[in-house]
N, C-alpha and C. Protein backbone atom coordinates (compact mmCIF):
# COMPACT_ATOMS: atom_id res chain seq x y z
N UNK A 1 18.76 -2.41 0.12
CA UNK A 1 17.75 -1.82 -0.75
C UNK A 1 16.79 -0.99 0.08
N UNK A 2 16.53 0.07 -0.21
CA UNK A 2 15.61 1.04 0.25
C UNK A 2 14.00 0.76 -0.25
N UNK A 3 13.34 0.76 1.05
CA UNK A 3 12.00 0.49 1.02
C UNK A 3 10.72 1.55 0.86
N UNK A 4 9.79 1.04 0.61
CA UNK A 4 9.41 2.40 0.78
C UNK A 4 7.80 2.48 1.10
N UNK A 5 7.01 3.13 1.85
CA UNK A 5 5.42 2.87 2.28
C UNK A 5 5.07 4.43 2.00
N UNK A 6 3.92 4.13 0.99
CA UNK A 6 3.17 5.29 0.20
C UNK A 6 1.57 4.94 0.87
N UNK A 7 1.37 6.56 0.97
CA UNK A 7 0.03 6.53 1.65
C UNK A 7 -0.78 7.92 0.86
N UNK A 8 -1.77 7.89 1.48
CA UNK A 8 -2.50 9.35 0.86
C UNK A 8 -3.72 9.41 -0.17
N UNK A 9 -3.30 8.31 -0.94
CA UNK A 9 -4.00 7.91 -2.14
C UNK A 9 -5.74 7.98 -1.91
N UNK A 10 -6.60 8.35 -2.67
CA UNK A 10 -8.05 7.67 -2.73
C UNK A 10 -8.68 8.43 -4.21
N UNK A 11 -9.84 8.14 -4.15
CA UNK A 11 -11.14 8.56 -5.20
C UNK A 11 -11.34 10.12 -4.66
N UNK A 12 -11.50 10.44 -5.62
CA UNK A 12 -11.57 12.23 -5.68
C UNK A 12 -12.43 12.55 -6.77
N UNK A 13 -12.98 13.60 -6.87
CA UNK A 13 -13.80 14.54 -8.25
C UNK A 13 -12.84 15.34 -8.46
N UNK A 14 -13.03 15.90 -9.91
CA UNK A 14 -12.26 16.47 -10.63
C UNK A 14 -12.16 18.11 -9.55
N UNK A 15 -10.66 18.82 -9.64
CA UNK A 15 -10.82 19.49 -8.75
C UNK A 15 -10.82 19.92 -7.83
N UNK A 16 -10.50 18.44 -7.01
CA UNK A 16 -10.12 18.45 -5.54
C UNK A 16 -8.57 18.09 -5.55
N UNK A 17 -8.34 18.00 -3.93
CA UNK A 17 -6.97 18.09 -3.11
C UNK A 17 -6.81 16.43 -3.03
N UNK A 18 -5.58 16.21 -2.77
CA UNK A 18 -4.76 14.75 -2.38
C UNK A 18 -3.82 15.09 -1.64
N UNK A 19 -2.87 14.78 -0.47
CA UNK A 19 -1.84 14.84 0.36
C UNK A 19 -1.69 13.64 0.21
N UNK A 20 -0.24 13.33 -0.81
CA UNK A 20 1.02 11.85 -0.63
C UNK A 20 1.65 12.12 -0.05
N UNK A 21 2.13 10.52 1.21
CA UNK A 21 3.16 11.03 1.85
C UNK A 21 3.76 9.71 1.53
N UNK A 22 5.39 9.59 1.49
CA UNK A 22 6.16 8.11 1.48
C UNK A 22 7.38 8.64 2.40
N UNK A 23 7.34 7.23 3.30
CA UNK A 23 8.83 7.00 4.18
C UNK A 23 9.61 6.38 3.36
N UNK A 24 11.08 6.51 3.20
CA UNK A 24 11.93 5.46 2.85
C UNK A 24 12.46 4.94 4.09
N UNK A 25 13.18 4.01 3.95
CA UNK A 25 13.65 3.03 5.15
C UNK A 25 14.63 3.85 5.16
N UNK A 26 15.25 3.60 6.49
CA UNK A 26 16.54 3.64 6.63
C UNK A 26 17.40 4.89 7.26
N UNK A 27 18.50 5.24 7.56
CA UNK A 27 18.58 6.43 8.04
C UNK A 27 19.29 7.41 7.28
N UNK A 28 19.95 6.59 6.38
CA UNK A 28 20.54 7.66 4.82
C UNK A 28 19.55 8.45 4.26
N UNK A 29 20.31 9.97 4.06
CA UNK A 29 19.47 10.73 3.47
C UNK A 29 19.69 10.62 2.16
N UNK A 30 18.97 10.77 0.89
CA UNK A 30 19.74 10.77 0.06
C UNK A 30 19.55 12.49 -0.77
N UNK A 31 20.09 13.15 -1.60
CA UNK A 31 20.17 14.35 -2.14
C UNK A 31 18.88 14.44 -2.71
N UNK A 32 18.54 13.59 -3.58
CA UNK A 32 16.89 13.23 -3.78
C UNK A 32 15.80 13.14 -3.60
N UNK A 33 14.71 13.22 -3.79
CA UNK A 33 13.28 12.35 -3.75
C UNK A 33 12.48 12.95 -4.73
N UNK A 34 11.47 11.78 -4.87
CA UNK A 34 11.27 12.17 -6.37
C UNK A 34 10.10 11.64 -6.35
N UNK A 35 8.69 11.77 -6.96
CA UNK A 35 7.33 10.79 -6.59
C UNK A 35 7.36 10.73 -8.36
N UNK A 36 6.72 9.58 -9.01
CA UNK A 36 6.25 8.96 -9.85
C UNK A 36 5.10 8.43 -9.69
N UNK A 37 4.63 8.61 -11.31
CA UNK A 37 3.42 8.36 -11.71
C UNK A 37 3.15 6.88 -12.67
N UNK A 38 1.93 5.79 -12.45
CA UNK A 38 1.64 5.06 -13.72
C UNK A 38 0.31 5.37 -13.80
N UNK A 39 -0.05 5.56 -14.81
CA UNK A 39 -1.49 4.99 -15.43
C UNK A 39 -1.30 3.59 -15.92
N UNK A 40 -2.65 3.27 -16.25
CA UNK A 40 -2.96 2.03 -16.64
C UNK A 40 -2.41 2.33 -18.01
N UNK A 41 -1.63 1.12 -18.79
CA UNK A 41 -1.45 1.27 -20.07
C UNK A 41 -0.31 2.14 -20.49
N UNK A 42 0.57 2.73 -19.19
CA UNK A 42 1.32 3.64 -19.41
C UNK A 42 2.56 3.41 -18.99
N UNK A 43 3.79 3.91 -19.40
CA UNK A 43 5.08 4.30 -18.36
C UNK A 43 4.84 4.99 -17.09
N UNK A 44 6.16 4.59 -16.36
CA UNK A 44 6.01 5.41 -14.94
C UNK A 44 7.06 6.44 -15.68
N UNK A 45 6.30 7.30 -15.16
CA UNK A 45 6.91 8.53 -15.39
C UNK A 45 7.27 9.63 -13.59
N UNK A 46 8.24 10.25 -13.59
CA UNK A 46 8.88 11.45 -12.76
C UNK A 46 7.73 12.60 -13.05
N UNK A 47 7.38 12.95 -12.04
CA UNK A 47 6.40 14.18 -11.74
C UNK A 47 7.04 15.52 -10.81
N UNK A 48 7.96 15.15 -10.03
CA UNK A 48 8.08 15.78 -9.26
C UNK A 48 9.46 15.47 -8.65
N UNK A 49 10.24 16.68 -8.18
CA UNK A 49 11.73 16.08 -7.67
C UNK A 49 12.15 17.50 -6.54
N UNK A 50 12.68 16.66 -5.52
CA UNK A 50 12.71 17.84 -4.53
C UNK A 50 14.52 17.39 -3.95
N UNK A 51 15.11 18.40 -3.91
CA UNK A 51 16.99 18.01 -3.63
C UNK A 51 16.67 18.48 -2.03
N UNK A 52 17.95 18.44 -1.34
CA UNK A 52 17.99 18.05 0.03
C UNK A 52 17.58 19.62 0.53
N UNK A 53 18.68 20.49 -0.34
CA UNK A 53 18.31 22.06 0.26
C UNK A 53 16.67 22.50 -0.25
N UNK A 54 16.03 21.88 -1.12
CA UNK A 54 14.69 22.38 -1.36
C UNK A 54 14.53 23.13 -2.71
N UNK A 55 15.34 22.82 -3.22
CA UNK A 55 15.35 22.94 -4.69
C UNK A 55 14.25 22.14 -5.10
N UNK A 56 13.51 22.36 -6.26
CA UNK A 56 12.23 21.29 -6.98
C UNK A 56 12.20 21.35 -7.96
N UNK A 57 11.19 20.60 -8.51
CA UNK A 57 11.24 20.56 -10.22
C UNK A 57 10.02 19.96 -10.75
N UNK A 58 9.25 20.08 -11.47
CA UNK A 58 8.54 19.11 -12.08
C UNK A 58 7.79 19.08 -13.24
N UNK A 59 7.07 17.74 -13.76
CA UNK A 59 6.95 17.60 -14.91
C UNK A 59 6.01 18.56 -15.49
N UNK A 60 5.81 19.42 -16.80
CA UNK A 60 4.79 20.06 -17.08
C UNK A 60 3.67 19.78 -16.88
N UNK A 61 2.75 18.67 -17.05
CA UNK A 61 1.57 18.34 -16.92
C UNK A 61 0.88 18.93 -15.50
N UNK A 62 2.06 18.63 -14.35
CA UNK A 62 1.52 19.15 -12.86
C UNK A 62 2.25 20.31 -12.05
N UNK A 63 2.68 21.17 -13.19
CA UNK A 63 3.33 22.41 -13.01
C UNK A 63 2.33 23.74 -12.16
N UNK A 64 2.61 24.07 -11.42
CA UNK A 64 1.15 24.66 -10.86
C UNK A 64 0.10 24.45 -10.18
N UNK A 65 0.17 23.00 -9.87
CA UNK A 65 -0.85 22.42 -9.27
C UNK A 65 -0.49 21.26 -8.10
N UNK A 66 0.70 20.68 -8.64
CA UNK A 66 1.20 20.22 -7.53
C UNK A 66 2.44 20.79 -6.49
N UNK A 67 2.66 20.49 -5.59
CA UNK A 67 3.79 20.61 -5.02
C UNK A 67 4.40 19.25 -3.72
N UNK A 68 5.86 19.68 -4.05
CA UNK A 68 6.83 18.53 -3.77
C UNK A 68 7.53 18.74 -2.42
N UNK A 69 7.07 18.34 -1.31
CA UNK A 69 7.91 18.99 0.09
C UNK A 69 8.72 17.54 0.67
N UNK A 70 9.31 18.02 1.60
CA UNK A 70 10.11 16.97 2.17
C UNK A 70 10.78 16.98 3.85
N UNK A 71 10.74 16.16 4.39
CA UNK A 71 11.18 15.93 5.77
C UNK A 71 12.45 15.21 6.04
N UNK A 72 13.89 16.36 5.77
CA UNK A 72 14.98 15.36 5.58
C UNK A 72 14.66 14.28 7.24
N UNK A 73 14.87 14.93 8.03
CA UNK A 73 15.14 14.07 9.44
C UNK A 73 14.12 12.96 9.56
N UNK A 74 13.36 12.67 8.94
CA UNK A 74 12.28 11.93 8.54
C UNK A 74 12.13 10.90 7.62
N UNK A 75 12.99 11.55 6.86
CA UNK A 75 13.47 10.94 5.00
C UNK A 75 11.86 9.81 4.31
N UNK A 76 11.03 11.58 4.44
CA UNK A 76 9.73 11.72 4.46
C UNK A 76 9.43 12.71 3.08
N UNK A 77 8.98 12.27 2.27
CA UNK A 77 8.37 13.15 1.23
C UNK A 77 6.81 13.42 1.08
N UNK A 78 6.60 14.43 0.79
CA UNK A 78 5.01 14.79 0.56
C UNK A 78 5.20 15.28 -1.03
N UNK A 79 3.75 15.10 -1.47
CA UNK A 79 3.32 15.90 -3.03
C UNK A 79 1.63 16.17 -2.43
N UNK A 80 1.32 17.28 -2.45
CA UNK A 80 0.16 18.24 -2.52
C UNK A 80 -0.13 18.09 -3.95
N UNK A 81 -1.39 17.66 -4.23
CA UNK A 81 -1.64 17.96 -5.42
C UNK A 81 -3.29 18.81 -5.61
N UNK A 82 -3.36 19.67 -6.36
CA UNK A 82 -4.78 20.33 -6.01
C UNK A 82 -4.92 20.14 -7.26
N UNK A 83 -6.74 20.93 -7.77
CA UNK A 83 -6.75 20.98 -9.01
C UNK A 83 -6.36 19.91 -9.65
N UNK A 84 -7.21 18.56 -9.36
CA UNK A 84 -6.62 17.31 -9.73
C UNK A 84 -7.32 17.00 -10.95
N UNK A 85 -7.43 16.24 -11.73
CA UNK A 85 -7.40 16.50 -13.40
C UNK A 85 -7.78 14.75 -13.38
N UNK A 86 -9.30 14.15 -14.16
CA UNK A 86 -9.23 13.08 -14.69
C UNK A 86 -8.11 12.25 -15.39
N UNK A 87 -6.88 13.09 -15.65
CA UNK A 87 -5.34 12.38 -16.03
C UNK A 87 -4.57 12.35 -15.64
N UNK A 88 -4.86 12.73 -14.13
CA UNK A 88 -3.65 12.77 -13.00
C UNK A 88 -4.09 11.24 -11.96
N UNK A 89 -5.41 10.55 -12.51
CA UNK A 89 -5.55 9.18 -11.88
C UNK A 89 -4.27 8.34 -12.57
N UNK A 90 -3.55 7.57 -11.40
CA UNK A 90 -2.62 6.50 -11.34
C UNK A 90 -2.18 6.62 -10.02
N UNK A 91 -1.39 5.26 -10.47
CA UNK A 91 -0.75 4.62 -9.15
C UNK A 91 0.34 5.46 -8.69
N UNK A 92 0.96 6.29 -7.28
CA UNK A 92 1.90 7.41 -7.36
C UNK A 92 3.08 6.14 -6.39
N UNK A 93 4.48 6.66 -6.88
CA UNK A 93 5.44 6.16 -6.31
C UNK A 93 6.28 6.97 -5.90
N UNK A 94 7.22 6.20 -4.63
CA UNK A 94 8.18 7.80 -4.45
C UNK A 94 9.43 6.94 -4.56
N UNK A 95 10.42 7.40 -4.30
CA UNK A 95 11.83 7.15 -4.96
C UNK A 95 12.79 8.24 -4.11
N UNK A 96 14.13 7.62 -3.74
CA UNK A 96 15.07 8.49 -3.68
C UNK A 96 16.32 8.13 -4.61
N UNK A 97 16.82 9.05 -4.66
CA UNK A 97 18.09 9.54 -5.81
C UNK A 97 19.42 9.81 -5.64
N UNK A 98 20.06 9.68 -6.12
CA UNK A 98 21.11 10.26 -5.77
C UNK A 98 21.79 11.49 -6.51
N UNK A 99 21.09 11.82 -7.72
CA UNK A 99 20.71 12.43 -8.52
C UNK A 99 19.20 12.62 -9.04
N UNK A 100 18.83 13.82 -9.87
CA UNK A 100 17.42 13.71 -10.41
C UNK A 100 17.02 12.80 -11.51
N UNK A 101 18.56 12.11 -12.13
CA UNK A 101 17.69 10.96 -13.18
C UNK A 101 18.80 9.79 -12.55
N UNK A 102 19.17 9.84 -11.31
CA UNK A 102 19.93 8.29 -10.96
C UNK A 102 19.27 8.06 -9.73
N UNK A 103 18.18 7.27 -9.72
CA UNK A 103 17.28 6.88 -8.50
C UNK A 103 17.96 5.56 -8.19
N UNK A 104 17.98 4.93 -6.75
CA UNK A 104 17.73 4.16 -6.10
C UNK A 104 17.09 2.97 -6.42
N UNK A 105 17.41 1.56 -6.74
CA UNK A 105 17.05 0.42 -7.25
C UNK A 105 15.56 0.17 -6.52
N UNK A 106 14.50 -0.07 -6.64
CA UNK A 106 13.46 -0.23 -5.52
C UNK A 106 12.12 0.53 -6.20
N UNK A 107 10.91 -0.27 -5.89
CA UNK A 107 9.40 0.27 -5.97
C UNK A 107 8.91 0.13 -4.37
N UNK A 108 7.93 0.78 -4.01
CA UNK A 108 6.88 0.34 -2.94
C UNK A 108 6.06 0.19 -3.71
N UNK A 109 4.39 -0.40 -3.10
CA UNK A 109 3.68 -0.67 -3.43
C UNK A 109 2.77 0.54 -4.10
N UNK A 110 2.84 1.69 -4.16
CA UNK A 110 2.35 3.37 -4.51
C UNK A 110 1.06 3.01 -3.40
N UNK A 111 0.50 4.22 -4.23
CA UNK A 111 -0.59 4.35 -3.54
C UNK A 111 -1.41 4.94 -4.77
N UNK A 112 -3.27 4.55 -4.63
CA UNK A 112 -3.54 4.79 -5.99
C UNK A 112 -4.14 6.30 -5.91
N UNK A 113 -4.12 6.72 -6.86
CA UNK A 113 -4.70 8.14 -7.22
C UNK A 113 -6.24 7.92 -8.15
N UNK A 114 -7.58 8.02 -7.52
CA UNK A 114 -8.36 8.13 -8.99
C UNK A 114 -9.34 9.11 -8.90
N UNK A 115 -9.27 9.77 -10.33
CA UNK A 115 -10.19 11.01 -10.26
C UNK A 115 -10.82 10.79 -11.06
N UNK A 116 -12.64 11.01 -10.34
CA UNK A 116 -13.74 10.51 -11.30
C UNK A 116 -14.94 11.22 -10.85
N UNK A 117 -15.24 11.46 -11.14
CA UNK A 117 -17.55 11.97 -10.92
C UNK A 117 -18.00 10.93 -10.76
């Protein structure tokens, strides 16, 4: 099972920058990575998906504002997120795939996101 340590996270005002970064274990790359989102009260939801050549994708809500990079030799993902939005607070997770909707059995602990005044 693939592990995974999420960092980056803190308290922000509406408006500002965040840099996530998550390692997965291990030395398999997979075609994937992908960061997820929960709010409180909510599903985890897919935000963001980056394939091995650098292809991306992501959910409307953070279209424009975030972005999804990656460190194959590293099997290291980042999400930049700017222009951060009182509804972009939650807990962020990352994930690898083997596909964009067949992820890898496994959570880390995220890391939290909260945007407030």
């Amino acid at each position: 099972q693939v592990q995974y340590v999420e960092s980056g996270g803190g308290l922000v005002q509406p408006g500002a920058s965040l840099r996530l970064s998550c390692t997965a274990s291990g030395s398999r790359v997979f075609s994937f990575m992908g960061w997820f989102r929960q709010a409180p009260g909510k599903e985890r939801v897919l935000v963001a998906v980056i394939a091995t050549d650098g292809a991306t994708g992501y959910a409307d809500p953070v279209k424009g504002r975030f972005t999804i990079t990656r460190e194959n030799d590293k099997n290291t993902v980042h999400l930049q997120m700017s222009s951060l939005k009182p509804e972009d607070a939650a807990a962020y997770y990352c994930r690898v795939g083997l596909s964009a909707t067949t992820w890898v059995n496994g959570w880390g602990q995220g890391t939290q996101v909260t945007v407030s005044t």
